[in-house]
N, C-alpha and C. Protein backbone atom coordinates (compact mmCIF):
# COMPACT_ATOMS: atom_id res chain seq x y z
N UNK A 1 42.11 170.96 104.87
CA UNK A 1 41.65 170.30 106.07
C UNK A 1 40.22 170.75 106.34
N UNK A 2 39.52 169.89 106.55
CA UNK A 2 37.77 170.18 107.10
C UNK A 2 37.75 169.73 108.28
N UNK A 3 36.54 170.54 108.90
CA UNK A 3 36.24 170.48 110.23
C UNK A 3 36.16 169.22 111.02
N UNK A 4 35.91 168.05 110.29
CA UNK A 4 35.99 166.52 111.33
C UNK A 4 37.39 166.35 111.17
N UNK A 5 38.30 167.21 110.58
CA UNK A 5 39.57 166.56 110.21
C UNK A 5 40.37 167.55 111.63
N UNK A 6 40.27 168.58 111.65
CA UNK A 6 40.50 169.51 112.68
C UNK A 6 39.95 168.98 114.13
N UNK A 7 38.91 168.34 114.14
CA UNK A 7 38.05 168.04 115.53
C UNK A 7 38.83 167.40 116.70
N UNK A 8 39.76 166.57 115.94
CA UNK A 8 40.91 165.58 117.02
C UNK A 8 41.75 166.68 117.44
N UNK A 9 42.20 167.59 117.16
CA UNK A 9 42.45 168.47 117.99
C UNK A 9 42.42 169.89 118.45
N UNK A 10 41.15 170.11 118.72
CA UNK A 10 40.56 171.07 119.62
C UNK A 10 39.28 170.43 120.24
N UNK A 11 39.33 169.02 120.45
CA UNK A 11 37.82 169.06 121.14
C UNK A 11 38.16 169.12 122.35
N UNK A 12 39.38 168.98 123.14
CA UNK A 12 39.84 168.91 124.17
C UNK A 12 39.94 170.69 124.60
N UNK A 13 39.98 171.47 123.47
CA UNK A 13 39.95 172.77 124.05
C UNK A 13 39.22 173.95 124.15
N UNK A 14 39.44 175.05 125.41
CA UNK A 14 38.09 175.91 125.61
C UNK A 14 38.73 177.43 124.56
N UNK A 15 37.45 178.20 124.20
CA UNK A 15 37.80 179.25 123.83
C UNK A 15 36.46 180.30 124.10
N UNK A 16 37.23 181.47 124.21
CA UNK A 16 36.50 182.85 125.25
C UNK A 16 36.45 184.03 123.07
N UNK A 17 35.36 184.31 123.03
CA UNK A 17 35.35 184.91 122.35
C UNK A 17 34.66 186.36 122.53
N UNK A 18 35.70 187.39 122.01
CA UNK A 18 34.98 188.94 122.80
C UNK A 18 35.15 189.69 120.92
N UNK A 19 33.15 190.21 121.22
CA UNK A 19 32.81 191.31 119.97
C UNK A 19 31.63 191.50 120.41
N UNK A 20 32.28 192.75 119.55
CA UNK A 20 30.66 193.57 120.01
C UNK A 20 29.21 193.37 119.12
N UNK A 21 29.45 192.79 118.01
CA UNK A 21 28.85 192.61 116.98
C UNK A 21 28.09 191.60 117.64
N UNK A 22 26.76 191.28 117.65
CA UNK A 22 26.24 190.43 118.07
C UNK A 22 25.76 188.98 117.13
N UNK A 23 25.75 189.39 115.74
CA UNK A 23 25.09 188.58 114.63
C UNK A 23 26.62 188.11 115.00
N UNK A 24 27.86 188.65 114.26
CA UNK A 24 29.10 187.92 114.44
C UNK A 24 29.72 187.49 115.20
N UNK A 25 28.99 187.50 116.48
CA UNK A 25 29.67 186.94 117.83
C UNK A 25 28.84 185.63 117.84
N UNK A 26 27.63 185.59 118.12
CA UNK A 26 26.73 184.64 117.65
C UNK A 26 27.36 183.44 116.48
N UNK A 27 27.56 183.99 115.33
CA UNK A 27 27.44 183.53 114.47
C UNK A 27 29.30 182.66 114.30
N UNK A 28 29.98 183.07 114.91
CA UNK A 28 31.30 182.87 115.27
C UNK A 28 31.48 181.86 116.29
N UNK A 29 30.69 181.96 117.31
CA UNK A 29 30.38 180.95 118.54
C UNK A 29 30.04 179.24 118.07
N UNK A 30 28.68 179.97 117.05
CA UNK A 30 28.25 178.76 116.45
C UNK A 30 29.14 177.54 115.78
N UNK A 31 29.86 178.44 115.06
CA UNK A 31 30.92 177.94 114.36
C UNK A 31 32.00 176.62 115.43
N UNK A 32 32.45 177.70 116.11
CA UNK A 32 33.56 177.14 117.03
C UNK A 32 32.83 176.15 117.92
N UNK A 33 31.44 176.09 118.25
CA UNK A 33 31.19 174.78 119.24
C UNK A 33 30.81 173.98 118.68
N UNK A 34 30.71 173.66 117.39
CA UNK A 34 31.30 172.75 116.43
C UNK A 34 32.44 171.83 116.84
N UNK A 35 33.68 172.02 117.12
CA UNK A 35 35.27 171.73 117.45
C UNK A 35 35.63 172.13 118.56
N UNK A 36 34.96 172.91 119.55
CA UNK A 36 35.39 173.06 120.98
C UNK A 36 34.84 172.22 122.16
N UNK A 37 35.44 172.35 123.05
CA UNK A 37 34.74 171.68 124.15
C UNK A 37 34.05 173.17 125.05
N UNK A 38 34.47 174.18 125.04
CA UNK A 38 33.87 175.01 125.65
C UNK A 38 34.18 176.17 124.79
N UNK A 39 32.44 176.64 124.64
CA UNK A 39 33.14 178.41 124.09
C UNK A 39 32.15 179.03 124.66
N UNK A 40 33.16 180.16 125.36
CA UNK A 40 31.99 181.54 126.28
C UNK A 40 32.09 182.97 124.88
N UNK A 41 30.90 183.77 125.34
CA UNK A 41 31.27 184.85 124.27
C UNK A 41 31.30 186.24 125.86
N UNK A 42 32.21 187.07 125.18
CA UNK A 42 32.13 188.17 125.93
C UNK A 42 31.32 189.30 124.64
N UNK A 43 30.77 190.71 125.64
CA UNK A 43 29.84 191.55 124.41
C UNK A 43 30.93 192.65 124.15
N UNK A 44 31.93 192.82 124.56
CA UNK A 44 32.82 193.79 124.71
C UNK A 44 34.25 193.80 125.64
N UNK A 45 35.12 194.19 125.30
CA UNK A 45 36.27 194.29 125.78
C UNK A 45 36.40 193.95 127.53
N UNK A 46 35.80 195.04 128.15
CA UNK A 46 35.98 194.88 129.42
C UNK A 46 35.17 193.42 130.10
N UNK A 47 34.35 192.95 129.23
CA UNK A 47 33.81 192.12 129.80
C UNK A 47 34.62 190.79 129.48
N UNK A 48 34.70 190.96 128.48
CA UNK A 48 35.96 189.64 127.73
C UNK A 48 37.40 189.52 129.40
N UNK A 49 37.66 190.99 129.27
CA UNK A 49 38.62 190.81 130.40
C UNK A 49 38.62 190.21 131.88
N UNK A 50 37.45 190.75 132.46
CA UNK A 50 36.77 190.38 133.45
C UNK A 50 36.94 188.99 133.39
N UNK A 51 36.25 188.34 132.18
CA UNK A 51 35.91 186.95 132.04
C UNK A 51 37.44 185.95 132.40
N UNK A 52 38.52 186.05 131.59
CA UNK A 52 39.86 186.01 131.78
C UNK A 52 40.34 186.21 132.81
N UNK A 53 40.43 187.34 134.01
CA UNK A 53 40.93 187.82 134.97
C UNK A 53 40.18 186.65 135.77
N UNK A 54 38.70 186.33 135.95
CA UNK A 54 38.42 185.38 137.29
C UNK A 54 39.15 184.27 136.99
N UNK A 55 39.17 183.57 135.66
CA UNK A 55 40.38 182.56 135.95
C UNK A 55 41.33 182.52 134.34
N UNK A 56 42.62 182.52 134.41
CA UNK A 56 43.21 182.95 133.51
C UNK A 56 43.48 181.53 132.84
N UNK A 57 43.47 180.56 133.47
CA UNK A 57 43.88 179.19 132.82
C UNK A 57 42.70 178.46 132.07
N UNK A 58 41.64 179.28 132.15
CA UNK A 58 40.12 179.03 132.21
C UNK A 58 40.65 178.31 130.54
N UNK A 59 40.77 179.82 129.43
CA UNK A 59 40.92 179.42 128.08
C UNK A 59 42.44 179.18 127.08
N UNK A 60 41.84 178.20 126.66
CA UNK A 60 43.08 177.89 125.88
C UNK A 60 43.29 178.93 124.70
N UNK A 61 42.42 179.42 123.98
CA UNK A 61 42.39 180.76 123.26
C UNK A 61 40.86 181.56 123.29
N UNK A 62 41.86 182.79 122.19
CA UNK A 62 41.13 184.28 123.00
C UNK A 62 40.61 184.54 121.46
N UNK A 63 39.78 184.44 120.94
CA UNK A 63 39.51 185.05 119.57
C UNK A 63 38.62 186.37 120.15
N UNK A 64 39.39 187.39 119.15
CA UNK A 64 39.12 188.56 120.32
C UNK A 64 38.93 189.34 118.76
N UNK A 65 38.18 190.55 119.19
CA UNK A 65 37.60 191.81 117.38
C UNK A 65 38.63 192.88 117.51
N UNK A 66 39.54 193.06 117.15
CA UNK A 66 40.66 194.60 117.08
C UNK A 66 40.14 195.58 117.67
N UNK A 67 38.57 195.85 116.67
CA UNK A 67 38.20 197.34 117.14
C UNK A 67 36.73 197.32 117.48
N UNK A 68 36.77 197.81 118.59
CA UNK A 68 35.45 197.09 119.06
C UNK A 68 34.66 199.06 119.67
């Protein structure tokens, strides 16, 4: 499956992405607003959370780094 083939379904959806890596957060973002309708990046954990906590229905997914 390629990315225009994937597009019918996720353009309808948002995603919150948290790393600390900045080239790979960047570079990961890029990727995904390609096929998203919304993507926020968080720089780190607590901020990723924060982001989530003001509204939890905000994202449909969390691509999130293990070890940050």
């Amino acid at each position: 499956m390629n990315l225009s083939q994937l597009k019918p379904y996720t353009k309808d959806l948002t995603m919150l992405i948290v790393e600390d890596d900045e080239f790979l957060r960047s570079s990961t973002a890029a990727m995904f607003r390609r096929l998203f309708k919304l993507v926020e990046e968080a720089v780190d954990g607590q901020e990723g959370l924060e982001m989530y906590q003001k509204d939890p229905h905000r994202y449909d997914v969390i691509f999130t780094d293990i070890n940050m």
